[in-house]
PDB file of N, CA and C in Angstrom:
ATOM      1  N   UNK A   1      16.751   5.304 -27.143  1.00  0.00           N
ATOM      2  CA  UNK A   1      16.929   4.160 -26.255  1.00  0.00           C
ATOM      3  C   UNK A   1      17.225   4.633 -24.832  1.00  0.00           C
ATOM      4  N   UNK A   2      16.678   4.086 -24.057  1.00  0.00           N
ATOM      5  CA  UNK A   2      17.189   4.409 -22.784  1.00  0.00           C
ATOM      6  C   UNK A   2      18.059   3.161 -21.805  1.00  0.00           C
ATOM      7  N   UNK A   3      19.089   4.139 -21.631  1.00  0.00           N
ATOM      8  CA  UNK A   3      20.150   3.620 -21.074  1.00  0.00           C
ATOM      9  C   UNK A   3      20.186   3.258 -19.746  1.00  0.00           C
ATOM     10  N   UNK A   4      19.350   3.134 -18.412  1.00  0.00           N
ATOM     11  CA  UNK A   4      18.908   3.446 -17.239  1.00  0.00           C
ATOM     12  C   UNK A   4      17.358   2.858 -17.065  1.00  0.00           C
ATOM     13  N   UNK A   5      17.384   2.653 -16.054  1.00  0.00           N
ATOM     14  CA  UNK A   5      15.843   1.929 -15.598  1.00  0.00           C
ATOM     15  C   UNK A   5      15.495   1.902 -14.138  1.00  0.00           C
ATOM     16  N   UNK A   6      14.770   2.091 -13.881  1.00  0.00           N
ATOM     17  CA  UNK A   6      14.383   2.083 -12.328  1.00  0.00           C
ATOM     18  C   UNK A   6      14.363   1.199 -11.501  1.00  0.00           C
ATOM     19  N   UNK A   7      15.212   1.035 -10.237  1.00  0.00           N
ATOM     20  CA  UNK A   7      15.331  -0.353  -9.351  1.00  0.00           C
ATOM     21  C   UNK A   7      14.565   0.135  -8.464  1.00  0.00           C
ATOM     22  N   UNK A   8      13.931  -1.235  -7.437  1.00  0.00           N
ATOM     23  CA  UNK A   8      13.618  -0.631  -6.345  1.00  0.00           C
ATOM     24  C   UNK A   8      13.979  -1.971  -4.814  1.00  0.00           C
ATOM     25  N   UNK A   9      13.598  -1.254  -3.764  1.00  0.00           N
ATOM     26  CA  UNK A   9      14.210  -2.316  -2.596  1.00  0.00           C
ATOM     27  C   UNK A   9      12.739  -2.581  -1.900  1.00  0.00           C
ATOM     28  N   UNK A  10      11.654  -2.701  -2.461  1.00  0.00           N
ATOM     29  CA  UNK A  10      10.319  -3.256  -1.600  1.00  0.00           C
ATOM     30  C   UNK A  10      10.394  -4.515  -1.234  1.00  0.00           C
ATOM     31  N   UNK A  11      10.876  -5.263  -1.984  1.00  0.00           N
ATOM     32  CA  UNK A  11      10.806  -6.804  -1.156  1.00  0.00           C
ATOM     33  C   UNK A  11      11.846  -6.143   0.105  1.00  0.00           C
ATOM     34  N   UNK A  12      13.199  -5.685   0.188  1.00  0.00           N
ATOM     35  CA  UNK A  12      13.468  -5.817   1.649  1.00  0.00           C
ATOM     36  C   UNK A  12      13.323  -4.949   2.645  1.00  0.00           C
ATOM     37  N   UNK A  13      12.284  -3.899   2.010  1.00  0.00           N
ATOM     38  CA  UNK A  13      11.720  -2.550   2.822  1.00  0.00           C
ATOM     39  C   UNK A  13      10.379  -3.226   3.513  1.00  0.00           C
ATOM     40  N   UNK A  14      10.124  -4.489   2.637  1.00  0.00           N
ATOM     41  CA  UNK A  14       8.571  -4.875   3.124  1.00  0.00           C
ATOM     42  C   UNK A  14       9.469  -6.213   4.432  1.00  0.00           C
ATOM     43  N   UNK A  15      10.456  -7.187   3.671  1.00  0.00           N
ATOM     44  CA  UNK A  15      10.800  -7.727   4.903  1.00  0.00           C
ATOM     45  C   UNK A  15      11.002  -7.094   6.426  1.00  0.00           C
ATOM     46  N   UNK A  16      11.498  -6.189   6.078  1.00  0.00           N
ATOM     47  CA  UNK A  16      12.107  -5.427   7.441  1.00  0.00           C
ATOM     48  C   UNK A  16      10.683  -4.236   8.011  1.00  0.00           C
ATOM     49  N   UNK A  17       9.358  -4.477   7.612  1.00  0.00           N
ATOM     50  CA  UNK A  17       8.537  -3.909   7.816  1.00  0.00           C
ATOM     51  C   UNK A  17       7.275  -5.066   8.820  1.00  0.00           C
ATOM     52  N   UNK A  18       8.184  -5.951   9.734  1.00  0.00           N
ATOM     53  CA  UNK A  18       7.067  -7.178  10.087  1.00  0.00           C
ATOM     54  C   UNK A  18       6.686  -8.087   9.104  1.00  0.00           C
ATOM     55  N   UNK A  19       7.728  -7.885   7.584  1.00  0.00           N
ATOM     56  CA  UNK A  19       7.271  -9.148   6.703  1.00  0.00           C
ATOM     57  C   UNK A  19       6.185  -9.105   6.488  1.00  0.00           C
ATOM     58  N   UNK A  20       5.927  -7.513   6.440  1.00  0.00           N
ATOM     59  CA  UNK A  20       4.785  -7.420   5.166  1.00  0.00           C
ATOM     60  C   UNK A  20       4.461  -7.881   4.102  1.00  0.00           C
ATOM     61  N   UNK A  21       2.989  -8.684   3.906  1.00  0.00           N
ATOM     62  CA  UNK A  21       2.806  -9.453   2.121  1.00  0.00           C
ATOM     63  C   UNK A  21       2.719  -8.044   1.353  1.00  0.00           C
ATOM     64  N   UNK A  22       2.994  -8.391  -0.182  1.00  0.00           N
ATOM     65  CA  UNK A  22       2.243  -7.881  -0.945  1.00  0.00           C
ATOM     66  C   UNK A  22       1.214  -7.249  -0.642  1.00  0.00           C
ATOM     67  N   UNK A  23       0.186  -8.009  -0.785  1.00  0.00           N
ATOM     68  CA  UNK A  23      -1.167  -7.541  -0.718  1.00  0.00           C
ATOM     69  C   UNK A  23      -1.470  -6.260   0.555  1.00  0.00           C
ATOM     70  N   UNK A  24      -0.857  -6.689   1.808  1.00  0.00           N
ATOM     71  CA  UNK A  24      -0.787  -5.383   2.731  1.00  0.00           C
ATOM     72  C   UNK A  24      -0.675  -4.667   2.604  1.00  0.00           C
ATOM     73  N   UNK A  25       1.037  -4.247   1.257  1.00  0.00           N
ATOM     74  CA  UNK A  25       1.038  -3.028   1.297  1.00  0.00           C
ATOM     75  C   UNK A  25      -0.023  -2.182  -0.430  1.00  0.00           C
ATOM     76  N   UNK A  26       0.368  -3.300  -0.967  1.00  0.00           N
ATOM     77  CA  UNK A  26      -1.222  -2.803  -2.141  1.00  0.00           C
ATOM     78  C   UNK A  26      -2.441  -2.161  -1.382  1.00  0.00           C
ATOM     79  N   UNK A  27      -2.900  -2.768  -0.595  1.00  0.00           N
ATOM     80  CA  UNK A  27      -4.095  -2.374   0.185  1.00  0.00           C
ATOM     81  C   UNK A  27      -3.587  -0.725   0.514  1.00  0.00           C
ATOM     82  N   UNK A  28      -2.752  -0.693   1.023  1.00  0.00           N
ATOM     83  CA  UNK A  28      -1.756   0.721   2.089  1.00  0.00           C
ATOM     84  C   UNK A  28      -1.566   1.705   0.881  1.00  0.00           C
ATOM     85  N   UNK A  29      -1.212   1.144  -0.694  1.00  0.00           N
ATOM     86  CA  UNK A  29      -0.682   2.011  -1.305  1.00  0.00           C
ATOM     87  C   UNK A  29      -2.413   1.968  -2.422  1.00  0.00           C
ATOM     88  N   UNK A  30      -3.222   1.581  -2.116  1.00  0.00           N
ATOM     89  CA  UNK A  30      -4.423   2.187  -3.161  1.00  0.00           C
ATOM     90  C   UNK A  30      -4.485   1.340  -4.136  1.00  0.00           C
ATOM     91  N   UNK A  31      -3.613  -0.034  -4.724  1.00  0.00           N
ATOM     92  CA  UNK A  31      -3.241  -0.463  -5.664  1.00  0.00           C
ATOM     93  C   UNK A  31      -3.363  -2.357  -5.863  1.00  0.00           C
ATOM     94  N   UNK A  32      -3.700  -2.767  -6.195  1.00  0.00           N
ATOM     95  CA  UNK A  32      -3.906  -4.473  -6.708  1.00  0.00           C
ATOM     96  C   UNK A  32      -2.024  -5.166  -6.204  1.00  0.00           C
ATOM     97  N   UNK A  33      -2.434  -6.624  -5.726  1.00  0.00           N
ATOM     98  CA  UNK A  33      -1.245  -7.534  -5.190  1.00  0.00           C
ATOM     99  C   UNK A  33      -0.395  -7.245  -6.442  1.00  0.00           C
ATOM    100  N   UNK A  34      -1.035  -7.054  -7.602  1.00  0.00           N
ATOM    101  CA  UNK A  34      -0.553  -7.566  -8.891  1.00  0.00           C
ATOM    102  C   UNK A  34       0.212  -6.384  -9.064  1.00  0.00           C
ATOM    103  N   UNK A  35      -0.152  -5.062  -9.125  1.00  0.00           N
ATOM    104  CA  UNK A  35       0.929  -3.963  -9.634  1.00  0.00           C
ATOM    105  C   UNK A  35       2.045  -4.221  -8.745  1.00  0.00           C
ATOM    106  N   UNK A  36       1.696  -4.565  -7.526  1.00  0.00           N
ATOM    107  CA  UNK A  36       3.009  -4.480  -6.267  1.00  0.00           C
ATOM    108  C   UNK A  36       4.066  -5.597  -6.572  1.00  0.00           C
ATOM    109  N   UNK A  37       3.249  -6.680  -7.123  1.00  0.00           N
ATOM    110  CA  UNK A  37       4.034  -8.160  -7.864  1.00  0.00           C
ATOM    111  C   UNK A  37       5.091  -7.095  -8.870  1.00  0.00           C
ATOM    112  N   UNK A  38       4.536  -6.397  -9.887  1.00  0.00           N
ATOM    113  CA  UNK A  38       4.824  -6.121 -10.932  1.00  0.00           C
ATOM    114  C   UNK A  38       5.777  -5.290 -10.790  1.00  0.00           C
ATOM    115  N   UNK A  39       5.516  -3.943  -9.500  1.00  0.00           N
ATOM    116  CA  UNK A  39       6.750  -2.867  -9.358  1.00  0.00           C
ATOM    117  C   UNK A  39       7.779  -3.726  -9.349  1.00  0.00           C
ATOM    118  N   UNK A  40       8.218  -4.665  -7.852  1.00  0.00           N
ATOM    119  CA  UNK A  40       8.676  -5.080  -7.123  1.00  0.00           C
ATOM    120  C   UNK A  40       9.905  -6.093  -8.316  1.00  0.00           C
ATOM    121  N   UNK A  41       9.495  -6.742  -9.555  1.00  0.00           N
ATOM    122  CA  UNK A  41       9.721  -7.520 -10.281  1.00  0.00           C
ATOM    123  C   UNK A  41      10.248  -6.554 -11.190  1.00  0.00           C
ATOM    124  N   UNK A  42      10.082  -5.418 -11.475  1.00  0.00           N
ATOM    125  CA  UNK A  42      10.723  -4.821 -12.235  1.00  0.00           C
ATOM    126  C   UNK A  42      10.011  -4.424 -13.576  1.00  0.00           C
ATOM    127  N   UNK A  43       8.523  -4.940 -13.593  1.00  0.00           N
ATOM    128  CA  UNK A  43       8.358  -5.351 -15.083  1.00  0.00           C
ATOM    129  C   UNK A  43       6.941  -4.198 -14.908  1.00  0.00           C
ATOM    130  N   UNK A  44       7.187  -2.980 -14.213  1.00  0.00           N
ATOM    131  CA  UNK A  44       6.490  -1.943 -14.142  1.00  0.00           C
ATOM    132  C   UNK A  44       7.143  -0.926 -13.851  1.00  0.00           C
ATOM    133  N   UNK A  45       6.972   0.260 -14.026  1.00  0.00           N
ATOM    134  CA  UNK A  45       7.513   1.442 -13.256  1.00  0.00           C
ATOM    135  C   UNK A  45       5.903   2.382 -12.665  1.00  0.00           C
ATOM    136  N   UNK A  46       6.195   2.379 -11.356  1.00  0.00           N
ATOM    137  CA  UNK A  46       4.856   3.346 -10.572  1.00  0.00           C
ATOM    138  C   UNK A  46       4.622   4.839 -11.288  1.00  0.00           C
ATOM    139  N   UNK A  47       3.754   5.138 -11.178  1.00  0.00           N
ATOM    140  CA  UNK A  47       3.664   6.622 -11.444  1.00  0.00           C
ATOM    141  C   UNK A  47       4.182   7.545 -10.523  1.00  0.00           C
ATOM    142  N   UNK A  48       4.434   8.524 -10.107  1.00  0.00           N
ATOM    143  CA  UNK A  48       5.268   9.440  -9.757  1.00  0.00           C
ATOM    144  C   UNK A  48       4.372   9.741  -8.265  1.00  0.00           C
ATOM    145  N   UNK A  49       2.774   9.663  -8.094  1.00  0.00           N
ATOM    146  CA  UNK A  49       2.367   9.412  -7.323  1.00  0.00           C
ATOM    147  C   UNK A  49       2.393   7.689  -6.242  1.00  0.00           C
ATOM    148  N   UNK A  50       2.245   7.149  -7.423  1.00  0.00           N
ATOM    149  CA  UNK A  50       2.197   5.778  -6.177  1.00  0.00           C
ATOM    150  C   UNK A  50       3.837   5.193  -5.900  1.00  0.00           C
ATOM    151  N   UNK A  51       4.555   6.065  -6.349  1.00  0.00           N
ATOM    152  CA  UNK A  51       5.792   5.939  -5.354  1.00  0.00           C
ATOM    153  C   UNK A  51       5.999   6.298  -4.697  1.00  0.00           C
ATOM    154  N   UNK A  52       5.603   7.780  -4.284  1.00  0.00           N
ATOM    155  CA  UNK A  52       5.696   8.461  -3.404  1.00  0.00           C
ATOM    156  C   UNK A  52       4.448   7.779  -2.279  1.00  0.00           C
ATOM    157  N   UNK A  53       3.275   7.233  -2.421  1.00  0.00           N
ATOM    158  CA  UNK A  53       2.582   6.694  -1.815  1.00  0.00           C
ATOM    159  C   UNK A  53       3.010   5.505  -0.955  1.00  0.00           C
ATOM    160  N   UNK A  54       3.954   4.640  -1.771  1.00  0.00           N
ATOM    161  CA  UNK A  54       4.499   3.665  -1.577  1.00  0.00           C
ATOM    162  C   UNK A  54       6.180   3.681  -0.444  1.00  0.00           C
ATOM    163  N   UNK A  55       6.637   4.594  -1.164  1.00  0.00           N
ATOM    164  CA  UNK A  55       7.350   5.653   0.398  1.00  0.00           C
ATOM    165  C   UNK A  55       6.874   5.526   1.531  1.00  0.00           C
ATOM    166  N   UNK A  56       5.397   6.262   1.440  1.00  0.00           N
ATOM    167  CA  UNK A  56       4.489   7.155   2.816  1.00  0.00           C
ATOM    168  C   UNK A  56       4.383   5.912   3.588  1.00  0.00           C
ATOM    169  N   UNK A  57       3.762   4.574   2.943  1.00  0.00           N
ATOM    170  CA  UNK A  57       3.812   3.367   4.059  1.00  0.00           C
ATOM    171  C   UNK A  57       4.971   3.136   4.369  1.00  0.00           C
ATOM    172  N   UNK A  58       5.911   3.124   3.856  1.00  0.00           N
ATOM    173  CA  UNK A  58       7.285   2.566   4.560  1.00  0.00           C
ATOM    174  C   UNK A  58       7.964   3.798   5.609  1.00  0.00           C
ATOM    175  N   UNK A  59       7.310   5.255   5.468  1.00  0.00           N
ATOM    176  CA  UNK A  59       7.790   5.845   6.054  1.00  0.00           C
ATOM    177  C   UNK A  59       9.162   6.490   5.719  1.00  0.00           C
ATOM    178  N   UNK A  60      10.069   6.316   4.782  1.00  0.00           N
ATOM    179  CA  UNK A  60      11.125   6.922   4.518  1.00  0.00           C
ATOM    180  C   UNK A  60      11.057   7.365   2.918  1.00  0.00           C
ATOM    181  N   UNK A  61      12.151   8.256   2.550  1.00  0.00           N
ATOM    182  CA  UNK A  61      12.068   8.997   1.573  1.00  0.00           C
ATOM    183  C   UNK A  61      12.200   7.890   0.102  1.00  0.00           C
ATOM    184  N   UNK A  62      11.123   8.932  -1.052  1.00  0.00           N
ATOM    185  CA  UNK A  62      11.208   7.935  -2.059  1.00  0.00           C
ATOM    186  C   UNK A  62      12.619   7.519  -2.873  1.00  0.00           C
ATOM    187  N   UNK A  63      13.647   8.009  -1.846  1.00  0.00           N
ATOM    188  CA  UNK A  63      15.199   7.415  -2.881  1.00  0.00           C
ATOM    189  C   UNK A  63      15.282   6.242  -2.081  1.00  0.00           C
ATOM    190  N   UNK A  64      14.816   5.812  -0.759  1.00  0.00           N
ATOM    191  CA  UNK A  64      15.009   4.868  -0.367  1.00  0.00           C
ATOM    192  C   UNK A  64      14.382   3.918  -0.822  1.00  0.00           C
ATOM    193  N   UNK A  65      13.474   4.047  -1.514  1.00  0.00           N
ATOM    194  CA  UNK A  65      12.980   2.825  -2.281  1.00  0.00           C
ATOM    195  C   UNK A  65      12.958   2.961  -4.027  1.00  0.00           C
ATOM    196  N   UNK A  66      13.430   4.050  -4.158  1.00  0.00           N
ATOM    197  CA  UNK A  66      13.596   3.713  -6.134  1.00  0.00           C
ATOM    198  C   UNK A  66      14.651   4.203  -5.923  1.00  0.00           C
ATOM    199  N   UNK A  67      15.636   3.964  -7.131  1.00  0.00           N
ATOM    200  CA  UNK A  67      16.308   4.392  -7.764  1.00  0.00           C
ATOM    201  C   UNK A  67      16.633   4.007  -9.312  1.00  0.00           C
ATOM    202  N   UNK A  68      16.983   5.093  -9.753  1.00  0.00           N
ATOM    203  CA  UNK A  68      17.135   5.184 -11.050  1.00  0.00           C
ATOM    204  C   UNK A  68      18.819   4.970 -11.528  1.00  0.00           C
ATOM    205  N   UNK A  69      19.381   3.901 -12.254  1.00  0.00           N
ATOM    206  CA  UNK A  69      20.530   4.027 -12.454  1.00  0.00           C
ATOM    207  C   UNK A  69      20.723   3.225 -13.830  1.00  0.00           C
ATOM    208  N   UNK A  70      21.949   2.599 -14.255  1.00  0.00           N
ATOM    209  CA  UNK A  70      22.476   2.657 -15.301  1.00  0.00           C
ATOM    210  C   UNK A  70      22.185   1.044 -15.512  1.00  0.00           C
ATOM    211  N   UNK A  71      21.756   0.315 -16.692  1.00  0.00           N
ATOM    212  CA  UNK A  71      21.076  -0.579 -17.510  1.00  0.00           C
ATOM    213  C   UNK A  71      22.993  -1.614 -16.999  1.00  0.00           C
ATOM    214  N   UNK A  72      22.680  -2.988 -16.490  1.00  0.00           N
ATOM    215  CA  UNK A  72      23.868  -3.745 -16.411  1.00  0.00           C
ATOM    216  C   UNK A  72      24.263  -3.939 -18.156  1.00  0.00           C
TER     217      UNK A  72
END
């Protein structure tokens, strides 16, 4: 079982990015509105590449937008 799950802050990395949609940064990161729906919601985890991809548009490091911590 795993005890831990991956969060992430794209909805307010994308607000504070000119209120970037979805779809903008899907387009930016190689990837469908729908996976970005899906990271963003929790009910996906990216591959190890399109997080780091997903970083590169926001410009800051990938802890600033995932983190991995402990199941409420």
């Amino acid at each position: 079982m795993h005890d831990c799950e991956i969060k992430n802050n794209i909805r307010s990395l994308r607000f504070h990015h000119n209120e970037m949609t979805q779809k903008q940064l899907a387009n930016q990161s190689g990837v469908t509105r729908q996976t970005i729906n899906a990271i963003e919601a929790g009910k996906y985890s990216p591959s190890l590449e399109l997080a780091f991809r997903i970083a590169q548009v926001f410009d800051v490091p990938i802890g600033e937008v995932f983190r991995y911590e402990k199941k409420k």
